[in-house]
PDB file of N, CA and C in Angstrom:
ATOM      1  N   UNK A   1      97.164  39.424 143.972  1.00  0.00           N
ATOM      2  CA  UNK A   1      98.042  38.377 143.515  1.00  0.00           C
ATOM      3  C   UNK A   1      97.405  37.570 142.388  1.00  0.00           C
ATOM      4  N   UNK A   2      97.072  38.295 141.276  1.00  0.00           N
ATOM      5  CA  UNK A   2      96.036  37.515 140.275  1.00  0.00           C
ATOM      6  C   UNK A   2      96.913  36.477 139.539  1.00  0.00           C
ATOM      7  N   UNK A   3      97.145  35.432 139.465  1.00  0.00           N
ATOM      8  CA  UNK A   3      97.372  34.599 138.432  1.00  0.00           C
ATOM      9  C   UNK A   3      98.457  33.316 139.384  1.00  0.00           C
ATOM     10  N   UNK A   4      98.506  33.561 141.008  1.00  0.00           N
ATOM     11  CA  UNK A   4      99.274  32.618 141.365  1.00  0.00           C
ATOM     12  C   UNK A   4      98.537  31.978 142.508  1.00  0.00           C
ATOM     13  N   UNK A   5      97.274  32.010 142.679  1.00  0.00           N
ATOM     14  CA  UNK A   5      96.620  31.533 143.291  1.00  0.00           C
ATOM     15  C   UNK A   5      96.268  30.230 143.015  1.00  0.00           C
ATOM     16  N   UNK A   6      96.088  29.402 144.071  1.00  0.00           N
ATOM     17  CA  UNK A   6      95.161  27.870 144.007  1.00  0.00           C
ATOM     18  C   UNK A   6      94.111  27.625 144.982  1.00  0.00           C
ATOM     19  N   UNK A   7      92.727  27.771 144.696  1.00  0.00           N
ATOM     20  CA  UNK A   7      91.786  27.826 145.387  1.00  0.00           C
ATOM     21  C   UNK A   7      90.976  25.990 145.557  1.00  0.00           C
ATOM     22  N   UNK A   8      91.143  25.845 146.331  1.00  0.00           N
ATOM     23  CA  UNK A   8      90.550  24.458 146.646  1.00  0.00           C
ATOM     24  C   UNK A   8      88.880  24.601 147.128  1.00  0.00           C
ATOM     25  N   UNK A   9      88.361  23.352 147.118  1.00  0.00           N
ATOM     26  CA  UNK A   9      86.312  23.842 146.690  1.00  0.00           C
ATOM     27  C   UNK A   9      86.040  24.729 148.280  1.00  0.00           C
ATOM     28  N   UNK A  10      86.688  24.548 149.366  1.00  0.00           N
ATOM     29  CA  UNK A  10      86.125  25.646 150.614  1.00  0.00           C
ATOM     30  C   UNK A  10      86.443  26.569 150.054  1.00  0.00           C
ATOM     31  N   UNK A  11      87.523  27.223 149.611  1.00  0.00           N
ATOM     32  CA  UNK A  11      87.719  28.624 149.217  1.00  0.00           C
ATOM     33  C   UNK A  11      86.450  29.001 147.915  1.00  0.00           C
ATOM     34  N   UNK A  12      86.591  27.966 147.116  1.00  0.00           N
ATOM     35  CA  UNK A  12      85.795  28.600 146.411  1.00  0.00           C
ATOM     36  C   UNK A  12      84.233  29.183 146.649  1.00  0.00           C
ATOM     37  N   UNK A  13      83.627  27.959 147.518  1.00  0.00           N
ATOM     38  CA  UNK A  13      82.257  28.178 148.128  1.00  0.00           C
ATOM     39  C   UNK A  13      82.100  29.691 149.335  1.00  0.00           C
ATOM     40  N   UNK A  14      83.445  30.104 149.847  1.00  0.00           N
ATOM     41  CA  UNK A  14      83.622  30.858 150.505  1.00  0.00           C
ATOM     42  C   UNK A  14      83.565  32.143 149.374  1.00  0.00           C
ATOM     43  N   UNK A  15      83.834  32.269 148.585  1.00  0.00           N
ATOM     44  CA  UNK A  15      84.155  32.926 147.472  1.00  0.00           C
ATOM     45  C   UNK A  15      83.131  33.416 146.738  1.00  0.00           C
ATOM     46  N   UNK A  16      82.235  32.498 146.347  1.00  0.00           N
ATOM     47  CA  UNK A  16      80.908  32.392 145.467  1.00  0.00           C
ATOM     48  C   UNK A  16      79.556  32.576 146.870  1.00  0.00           C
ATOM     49  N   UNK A  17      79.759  32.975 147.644  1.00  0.00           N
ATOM     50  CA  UNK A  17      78.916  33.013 148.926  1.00  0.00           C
ATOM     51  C   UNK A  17      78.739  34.753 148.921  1.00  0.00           C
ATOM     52  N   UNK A  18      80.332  35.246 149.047  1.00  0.00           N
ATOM     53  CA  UNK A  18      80.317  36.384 149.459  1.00  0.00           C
ATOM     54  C   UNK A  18      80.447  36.935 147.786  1.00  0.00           C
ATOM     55  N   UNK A  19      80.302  36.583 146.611  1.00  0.00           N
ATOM     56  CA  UNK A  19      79.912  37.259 145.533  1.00  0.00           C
ATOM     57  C   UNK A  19      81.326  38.115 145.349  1.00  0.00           C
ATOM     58  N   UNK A  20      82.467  37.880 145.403  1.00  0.00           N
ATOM     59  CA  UNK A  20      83.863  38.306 145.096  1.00  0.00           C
ATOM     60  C   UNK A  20      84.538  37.880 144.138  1.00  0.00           C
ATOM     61  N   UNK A  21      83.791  37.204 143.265  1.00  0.00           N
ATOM     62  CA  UNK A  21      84.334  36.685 142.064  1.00  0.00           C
ATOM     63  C   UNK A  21      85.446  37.084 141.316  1.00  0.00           C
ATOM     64  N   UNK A  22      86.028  38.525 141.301  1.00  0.00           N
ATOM     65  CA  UNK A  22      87.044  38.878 140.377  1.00  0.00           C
ATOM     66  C   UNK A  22      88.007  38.091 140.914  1.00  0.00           C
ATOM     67  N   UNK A  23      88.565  38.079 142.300  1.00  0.00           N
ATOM     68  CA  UNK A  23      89.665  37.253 142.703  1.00  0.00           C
ATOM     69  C   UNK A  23      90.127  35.750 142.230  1.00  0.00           C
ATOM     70  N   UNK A  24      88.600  35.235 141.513  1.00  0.00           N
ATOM     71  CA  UNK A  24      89.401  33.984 140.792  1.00  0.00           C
ATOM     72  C   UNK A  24      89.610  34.008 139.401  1.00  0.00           C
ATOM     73  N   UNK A  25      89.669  35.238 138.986  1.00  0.00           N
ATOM     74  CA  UNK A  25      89.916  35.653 137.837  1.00  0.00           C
ATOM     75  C   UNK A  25      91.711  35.655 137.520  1.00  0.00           C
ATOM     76  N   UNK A  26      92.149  34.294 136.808  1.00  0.00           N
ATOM     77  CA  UNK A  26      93.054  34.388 135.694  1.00  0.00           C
ATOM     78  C   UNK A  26      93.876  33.313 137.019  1.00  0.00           C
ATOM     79  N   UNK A  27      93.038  33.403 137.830  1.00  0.00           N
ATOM     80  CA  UNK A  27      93.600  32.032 138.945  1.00  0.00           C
ATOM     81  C   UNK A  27      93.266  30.242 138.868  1.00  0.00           C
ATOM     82  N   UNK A  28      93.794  29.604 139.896  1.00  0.00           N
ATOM     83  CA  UNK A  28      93.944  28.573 139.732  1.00  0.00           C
ATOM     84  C   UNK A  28      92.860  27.493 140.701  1.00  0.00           C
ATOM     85  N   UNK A  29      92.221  26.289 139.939  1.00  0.00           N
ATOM     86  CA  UNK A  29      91.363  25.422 140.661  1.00  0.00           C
ATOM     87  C   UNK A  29      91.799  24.244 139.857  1.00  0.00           C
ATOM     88  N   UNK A  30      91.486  23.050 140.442  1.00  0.00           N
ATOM     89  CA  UNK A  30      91.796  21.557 139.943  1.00  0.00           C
ATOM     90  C   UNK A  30      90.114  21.038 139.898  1.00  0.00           C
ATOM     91  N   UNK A  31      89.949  20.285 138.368  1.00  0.00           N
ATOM     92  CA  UNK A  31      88.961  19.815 137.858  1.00  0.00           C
ATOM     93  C   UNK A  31      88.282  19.124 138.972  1.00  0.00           C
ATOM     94  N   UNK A  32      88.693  18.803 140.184  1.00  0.00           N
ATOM     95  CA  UNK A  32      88.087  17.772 141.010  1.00  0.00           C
ATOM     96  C   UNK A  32      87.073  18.659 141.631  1.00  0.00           C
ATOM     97  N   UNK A  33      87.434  20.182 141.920  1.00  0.00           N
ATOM     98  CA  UNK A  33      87.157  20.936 142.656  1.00  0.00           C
ATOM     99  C   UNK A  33      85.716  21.466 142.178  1.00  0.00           C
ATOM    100  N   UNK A  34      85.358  20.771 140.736  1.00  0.00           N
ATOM    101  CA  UNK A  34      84.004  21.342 140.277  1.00  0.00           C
ATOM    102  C   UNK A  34      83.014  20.573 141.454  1.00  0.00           C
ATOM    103  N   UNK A  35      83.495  19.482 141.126  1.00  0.00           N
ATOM    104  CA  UNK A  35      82.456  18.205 141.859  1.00  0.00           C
ATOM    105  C   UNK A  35      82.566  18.307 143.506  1.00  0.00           C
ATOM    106  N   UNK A  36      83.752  19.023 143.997  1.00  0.00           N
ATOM    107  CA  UNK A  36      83.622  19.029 145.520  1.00  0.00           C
ATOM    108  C   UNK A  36      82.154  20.749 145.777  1.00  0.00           C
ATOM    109  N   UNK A  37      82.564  21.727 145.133  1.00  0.00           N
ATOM    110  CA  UNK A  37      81.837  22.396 145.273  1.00  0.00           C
ATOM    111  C   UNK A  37      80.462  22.220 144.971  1.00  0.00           C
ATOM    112  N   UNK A  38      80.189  21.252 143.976  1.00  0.00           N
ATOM    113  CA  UNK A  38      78.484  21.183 144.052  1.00  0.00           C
ATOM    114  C   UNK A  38      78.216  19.809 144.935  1.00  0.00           C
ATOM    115  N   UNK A  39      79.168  19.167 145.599  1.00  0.00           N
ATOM    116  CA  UNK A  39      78.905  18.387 146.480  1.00  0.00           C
ATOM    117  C   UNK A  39      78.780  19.583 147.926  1.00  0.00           C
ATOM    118  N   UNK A  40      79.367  20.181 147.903  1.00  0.00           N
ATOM    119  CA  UNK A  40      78.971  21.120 149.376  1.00  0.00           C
ATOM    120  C   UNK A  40      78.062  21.705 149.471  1.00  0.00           C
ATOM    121  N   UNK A  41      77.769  22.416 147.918  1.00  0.00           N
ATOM    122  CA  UNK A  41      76.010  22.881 147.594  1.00  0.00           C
ATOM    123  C   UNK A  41      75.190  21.992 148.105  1.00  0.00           C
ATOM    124  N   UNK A  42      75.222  20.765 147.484  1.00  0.00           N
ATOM    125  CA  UNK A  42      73.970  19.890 147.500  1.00  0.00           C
ATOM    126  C   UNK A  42      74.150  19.484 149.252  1.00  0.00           C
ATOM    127  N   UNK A  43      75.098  19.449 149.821  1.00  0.00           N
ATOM    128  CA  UNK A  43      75.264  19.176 150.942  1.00  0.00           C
ATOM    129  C   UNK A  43      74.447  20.384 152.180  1.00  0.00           C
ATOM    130  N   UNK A  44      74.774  21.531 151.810  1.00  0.00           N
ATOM    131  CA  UNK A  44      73.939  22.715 152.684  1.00  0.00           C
ATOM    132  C   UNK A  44      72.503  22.282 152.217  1.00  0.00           C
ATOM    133  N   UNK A  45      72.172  22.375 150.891  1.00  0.00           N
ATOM    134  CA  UNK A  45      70.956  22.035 150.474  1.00  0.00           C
ATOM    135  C   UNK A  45      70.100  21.087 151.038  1.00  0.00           C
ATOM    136  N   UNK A  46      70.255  20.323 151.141  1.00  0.00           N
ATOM    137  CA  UNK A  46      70.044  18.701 151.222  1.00  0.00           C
ATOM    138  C   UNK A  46      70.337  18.327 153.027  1.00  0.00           C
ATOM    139  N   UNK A  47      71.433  18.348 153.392  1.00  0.00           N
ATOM    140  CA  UNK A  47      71.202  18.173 154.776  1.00  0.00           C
ATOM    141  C   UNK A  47      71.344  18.752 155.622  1.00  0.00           C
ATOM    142  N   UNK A  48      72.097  20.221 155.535  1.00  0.00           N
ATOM    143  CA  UNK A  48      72.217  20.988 156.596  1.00  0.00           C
ATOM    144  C   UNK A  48      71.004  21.943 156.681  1.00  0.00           C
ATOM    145  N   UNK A  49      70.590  22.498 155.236  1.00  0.00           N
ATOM    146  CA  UNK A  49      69.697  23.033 155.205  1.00  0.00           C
ATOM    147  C   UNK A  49      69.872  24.564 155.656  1.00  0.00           C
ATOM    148  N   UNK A  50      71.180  24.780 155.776  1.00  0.00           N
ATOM    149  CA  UNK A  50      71.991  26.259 155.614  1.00  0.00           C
ATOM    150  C   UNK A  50      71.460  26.859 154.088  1.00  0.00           C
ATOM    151  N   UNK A  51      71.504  26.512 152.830  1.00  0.00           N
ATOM    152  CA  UNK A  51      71.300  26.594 151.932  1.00  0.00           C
ATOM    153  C   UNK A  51      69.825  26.403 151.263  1.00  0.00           C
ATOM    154  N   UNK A  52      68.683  26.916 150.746  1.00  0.00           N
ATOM    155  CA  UNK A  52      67.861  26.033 150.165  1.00  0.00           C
ATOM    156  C   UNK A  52      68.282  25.513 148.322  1.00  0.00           C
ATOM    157  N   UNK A  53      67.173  24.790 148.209  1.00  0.00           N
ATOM    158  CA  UNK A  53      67.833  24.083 146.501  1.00  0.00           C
ATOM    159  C   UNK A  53      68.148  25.278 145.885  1.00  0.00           C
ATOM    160  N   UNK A  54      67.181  26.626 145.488  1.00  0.00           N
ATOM    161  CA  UNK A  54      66.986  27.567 144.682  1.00  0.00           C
ATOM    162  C   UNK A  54      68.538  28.104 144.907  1.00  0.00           C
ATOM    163  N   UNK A  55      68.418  28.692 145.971  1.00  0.00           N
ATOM    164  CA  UNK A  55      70.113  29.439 146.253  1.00  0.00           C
ATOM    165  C   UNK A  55      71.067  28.694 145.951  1.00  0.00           C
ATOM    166  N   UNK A  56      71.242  27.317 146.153  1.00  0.00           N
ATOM    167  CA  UNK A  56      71.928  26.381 145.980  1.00  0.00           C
ATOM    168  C   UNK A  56      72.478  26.272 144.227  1.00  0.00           C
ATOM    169  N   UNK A  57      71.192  26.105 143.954  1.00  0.00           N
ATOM    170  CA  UNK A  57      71.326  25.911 142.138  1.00  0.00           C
ATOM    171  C   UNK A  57      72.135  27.660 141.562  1.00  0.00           C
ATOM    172  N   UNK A  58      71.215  28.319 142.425  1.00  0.00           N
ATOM    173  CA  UNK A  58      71.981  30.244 141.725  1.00  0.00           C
ATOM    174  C   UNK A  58      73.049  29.887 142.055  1.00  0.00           C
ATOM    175  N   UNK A  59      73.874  29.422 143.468  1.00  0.00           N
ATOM    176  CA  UNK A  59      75.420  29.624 143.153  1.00  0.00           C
ATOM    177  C   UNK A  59      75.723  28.651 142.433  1.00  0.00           C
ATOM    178  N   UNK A  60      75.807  27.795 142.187  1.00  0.00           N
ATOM    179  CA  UNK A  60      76.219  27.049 141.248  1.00  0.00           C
ATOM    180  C   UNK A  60      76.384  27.229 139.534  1.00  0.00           C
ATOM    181  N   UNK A  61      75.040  27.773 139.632  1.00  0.00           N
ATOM    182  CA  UNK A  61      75.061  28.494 137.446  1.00  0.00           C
ATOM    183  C   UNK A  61      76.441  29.605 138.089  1.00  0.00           C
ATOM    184  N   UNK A  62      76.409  30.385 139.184  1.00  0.00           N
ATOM    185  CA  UNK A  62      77.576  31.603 139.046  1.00  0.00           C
ATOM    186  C   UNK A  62      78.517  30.798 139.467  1.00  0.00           C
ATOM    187  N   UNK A  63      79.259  29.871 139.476  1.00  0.00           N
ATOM    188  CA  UNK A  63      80.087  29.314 139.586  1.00  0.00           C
ATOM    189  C   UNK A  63      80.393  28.777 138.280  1.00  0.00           C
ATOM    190  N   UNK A  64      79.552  27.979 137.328  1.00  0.00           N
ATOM    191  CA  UNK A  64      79.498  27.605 136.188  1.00  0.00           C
ATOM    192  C   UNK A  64      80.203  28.407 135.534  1.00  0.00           C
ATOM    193  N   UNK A  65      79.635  29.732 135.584  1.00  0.00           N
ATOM    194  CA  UNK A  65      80.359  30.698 134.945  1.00  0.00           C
ATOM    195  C   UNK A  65      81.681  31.621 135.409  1.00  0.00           C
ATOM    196  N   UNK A  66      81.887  31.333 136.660  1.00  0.00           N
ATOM    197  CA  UNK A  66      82.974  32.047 137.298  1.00  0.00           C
ATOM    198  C   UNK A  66      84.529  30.974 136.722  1.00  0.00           C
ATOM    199  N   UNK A  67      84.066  29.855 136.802  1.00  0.00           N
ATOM    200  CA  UNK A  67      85.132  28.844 136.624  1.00  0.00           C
ATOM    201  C   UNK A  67      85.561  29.361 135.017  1.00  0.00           C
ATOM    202  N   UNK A  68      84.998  29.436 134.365  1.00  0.00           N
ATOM    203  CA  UNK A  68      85.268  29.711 132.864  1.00  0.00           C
ATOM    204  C   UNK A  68      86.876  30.620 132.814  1.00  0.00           C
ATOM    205  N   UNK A  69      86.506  31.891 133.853  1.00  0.00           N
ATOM    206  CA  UNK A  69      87.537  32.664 133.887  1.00  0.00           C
ATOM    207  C   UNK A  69      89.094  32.133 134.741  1.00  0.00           C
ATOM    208  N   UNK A  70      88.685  30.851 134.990  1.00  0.00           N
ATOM    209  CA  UNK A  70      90.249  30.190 135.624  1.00  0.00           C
ATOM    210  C   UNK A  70      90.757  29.619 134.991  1.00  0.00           C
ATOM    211  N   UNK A  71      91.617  29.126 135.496  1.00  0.00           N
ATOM    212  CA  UNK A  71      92.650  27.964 135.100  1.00  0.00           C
ATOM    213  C   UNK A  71      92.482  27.144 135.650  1.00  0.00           C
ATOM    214  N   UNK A  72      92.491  25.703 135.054  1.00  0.00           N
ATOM    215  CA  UNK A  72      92.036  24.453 135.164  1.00  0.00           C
ATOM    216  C   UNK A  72      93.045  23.455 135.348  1.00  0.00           C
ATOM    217  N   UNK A  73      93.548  23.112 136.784  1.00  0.00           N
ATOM    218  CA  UNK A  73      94.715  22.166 136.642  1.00  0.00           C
ATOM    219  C   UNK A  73      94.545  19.931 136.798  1.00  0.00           C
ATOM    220  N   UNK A  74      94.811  19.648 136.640  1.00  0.00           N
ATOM    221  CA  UNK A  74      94.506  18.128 136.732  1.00  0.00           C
ATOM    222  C   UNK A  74      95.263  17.654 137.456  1.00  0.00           C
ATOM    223  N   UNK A  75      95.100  16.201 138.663  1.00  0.00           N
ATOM    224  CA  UNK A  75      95.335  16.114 139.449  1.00  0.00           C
ATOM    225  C   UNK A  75      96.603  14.229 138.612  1.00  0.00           C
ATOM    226  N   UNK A  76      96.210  14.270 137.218  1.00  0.00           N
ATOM    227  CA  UNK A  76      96.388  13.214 136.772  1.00  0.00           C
ATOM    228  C   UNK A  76      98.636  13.137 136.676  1.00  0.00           C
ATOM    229  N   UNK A  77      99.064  12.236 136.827  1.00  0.00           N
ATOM    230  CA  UNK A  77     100.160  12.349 136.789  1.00  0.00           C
ATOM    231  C   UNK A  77     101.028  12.680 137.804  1.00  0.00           C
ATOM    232  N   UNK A  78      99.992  13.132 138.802  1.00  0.00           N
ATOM    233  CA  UNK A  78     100.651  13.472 140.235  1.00  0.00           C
ATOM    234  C   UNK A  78     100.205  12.377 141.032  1.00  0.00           C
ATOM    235  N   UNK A  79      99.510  11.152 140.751  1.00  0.00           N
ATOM    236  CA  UNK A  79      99.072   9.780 141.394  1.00  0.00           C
ATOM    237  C   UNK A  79      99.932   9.294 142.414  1.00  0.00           C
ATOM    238  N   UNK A  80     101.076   9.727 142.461  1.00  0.00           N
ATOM    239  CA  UNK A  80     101.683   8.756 143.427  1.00  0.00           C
ATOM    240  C   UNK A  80     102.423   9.692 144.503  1.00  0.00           C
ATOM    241  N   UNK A  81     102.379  11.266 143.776  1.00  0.00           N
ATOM    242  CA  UNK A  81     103.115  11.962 144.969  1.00  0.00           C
ATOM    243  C   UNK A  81     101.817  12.106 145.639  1.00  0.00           C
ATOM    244  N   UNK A  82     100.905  12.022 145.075  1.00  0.00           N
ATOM    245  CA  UNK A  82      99.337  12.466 146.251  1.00  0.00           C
ATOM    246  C   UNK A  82      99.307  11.584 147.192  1.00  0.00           C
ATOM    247  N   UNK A  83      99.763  10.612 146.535  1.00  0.00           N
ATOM    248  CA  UNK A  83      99.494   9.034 147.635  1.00  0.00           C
ATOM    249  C   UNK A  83      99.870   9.368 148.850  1.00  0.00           C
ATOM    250  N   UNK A  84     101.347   9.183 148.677  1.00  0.00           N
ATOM    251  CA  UNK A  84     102.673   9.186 149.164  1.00  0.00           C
ATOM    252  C   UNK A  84     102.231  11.050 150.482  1.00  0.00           C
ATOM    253  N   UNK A  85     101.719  11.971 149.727  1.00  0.00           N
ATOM    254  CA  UNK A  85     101.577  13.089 150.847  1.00  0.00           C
ATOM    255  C   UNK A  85     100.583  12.909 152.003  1.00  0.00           C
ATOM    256  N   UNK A  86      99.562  12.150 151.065  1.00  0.00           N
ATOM    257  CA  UNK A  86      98.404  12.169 152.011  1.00  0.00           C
ATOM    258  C   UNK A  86      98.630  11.274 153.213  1.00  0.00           C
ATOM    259  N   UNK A  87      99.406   9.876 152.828  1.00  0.00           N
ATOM    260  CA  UNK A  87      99.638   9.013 154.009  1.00  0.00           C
ATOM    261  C   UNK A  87     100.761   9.698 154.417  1.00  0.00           C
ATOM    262  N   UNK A  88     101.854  10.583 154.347  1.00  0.00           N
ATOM    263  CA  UNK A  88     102.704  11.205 155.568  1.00  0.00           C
ATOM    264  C   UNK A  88     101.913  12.080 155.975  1.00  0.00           C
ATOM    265  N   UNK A  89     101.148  12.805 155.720  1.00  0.00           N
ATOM    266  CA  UNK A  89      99.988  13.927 156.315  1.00  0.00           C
ATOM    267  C   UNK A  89      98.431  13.548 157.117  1.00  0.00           C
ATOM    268  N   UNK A  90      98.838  12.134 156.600  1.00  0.00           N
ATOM    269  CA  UNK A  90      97.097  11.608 157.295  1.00  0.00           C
ATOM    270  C   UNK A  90      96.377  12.254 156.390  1.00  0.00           C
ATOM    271  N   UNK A  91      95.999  12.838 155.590  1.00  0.00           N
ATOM    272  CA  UNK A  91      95.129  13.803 154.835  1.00  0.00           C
ATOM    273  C   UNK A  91      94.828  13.043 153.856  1.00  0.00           C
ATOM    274  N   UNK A  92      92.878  13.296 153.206  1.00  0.00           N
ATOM    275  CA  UNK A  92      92.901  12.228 152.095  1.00  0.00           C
ATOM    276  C   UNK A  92      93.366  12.821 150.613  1.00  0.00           C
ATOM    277  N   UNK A  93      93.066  12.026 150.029  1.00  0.00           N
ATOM    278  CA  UNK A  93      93.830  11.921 148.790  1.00  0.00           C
ATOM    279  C   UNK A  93      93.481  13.651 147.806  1.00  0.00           C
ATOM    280  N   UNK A  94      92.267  14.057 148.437  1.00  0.00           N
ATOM    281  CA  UNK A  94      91.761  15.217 147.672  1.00  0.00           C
ATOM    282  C   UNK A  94      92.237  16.447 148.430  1.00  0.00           C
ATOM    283  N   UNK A  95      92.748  16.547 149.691  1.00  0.00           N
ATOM    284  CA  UNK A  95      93.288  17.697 150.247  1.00  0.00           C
ATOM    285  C   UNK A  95      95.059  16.938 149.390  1.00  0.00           C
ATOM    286  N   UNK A  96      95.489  16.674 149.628  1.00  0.00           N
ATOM    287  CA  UNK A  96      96.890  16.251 149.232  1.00  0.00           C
ATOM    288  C   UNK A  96      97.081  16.883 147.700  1.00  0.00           C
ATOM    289  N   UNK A  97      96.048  16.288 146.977  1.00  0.00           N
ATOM    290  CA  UNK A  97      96.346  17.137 145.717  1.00  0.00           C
ATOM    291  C   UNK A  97      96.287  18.279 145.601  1.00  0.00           C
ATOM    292  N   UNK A  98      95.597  19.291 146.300  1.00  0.00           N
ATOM    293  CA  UNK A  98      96.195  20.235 146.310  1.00  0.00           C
ATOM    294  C   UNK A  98      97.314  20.898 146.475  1.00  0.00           C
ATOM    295  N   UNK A  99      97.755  20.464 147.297  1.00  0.00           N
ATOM    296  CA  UNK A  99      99.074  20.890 148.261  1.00  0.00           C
ATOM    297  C   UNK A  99      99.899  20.359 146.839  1.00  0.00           C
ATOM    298  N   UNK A 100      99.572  18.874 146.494  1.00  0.00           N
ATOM    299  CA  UNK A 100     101.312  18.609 145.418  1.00  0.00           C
ATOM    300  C   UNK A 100     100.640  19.798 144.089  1.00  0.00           C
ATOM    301  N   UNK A 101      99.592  19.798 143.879  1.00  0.00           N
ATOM    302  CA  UNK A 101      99.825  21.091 142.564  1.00  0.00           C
ATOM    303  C   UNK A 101     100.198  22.435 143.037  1.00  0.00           C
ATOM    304  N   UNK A 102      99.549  22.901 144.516  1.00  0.00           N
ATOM    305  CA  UNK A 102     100.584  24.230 144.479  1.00  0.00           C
ATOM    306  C   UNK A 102     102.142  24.057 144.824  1.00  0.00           C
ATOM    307  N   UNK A 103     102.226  23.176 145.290  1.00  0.00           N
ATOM    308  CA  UNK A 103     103.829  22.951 145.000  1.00  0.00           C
ATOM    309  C   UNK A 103     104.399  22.472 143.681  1.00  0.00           C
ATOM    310  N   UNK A 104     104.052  21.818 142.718  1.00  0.00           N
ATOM    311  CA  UNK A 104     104.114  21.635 141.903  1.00  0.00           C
ATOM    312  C   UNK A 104     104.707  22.406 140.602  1.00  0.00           C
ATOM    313  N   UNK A 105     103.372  23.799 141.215  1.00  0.00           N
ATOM    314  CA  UNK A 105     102.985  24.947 140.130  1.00  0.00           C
ATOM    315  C   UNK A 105     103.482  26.124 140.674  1.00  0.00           C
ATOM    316  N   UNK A 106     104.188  26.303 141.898  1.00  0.00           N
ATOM    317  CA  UNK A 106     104.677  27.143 142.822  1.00  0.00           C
ATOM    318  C   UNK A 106     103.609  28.287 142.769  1.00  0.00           C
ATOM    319  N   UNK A 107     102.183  27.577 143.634  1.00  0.00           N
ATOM    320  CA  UNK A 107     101.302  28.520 143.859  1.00  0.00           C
ATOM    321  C   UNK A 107     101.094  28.297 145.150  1.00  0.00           C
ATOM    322  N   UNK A 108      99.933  29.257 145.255  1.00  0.00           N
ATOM    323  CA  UNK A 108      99.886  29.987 147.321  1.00  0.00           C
ATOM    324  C   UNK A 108      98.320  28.787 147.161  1.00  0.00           C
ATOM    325  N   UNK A 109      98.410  27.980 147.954  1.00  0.00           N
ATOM    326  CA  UNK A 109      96.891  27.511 148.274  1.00  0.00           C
ATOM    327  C   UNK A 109      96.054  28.008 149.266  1.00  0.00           C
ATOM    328  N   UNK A 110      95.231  28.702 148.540  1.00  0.00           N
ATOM    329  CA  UNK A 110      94.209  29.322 149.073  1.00  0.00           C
ATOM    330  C   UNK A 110      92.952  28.096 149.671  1.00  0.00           C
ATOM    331  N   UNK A 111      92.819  28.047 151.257  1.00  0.00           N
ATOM    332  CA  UNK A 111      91.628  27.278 151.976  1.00  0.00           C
ATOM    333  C   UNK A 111      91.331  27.664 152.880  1.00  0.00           C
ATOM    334  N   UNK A 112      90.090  27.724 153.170  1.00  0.00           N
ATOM    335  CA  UNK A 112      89.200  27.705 154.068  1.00  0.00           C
ATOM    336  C   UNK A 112      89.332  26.599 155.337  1.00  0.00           C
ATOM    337  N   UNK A 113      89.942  25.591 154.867  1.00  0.00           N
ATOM    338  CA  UNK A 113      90.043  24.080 155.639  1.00  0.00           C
ATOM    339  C   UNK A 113      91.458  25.011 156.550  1.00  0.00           C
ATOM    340  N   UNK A 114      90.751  24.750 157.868  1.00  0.00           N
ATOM    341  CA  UNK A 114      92.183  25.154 158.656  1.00  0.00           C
ATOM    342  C   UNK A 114      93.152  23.914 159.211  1.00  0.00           C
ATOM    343  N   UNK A 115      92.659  22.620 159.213  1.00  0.00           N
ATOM    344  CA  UNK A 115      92.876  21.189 158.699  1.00  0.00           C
ATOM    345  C   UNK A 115      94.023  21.371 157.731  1.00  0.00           C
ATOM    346  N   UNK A 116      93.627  21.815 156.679  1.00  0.00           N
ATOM    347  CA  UNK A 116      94.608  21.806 155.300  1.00  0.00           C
ATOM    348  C   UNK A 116      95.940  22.512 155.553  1.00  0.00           C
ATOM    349  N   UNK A 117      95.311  24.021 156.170  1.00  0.00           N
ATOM    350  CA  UNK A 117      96.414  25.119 156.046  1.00  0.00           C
ATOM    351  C   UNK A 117      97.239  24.260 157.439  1.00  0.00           C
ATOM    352  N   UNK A 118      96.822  23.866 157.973  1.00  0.00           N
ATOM    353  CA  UNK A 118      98.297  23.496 159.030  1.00  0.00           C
ATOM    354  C   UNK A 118      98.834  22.676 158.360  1.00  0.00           C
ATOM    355  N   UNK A 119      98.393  20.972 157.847  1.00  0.00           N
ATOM    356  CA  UNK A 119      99.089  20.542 156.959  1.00  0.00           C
ATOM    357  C   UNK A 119     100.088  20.640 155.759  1.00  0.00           C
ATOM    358  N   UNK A 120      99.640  22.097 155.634  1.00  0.00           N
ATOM    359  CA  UNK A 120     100.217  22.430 153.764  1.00  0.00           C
ATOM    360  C   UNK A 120     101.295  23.207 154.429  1.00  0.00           C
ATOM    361  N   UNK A 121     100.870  23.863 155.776  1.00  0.00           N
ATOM    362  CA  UNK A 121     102.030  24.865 156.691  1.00  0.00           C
ATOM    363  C   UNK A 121     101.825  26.001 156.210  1.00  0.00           C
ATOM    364  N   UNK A 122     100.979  26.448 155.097  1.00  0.00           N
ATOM    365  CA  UNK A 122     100.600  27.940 154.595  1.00  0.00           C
ATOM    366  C   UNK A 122     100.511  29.002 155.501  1.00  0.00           C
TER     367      UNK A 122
END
């Protein structure tokens, strides 16, 4: 399904883990999603310690470069339907945006968060 996908930062870290990279090829991520994924890096890194720094930093440069091959959506302008989803969903403001851009963009949101997928109803 190349080009109607929306991968939120679990999918992606799920993604860049198991080295499957073509699948986000010509697909979809939201700019926020750079900063959630090297927040989960630094997070295995740093306190779980699932991750060390070195591995941590390698997925990240292949992420650097995996992102290049997506599409880049912004969460800007959708301010008030995010609001508005997250408080009928209980969900915070960064799972919500997902859900209003694949609805938005009439894409499949791809997550790892099984949290999300009941919310989104995927």
């Amino acid at each position: 399904m190349p080009g109607n996908l929306l991968f939120d930062a679990s999918s992606l870290v799920y993604v860049l883990k198991l080295k499957k990279l073509e699948v986000l090829y010509d697909n979809y991520t939201q700019w926020l999603a750079v900063y959630e994924v090297v927040n989960a890096l630094w997070k295995e890194a740093s306190l779980t310690g699932t991750l060390n720094l070195r591995e941590a930093l390698k997925i990240t440069e292949v992420f650097t470069e995996a992102i290049e091959y997506m599409k880049i959506l912004s969460p800007h302008s959708h301010e008030n339907a995010i609001l508005s989803l997250a408080n009928k969903l209980r969900i915070s403001a960064y799972d919500a945006s997902y859900i209003v851009l694949a609805r938005e963009k009439d894409l499949v949101l791809v997550t790892e968060d099984d949290k999300l997928k009941a919310k989104a109803k995927i």
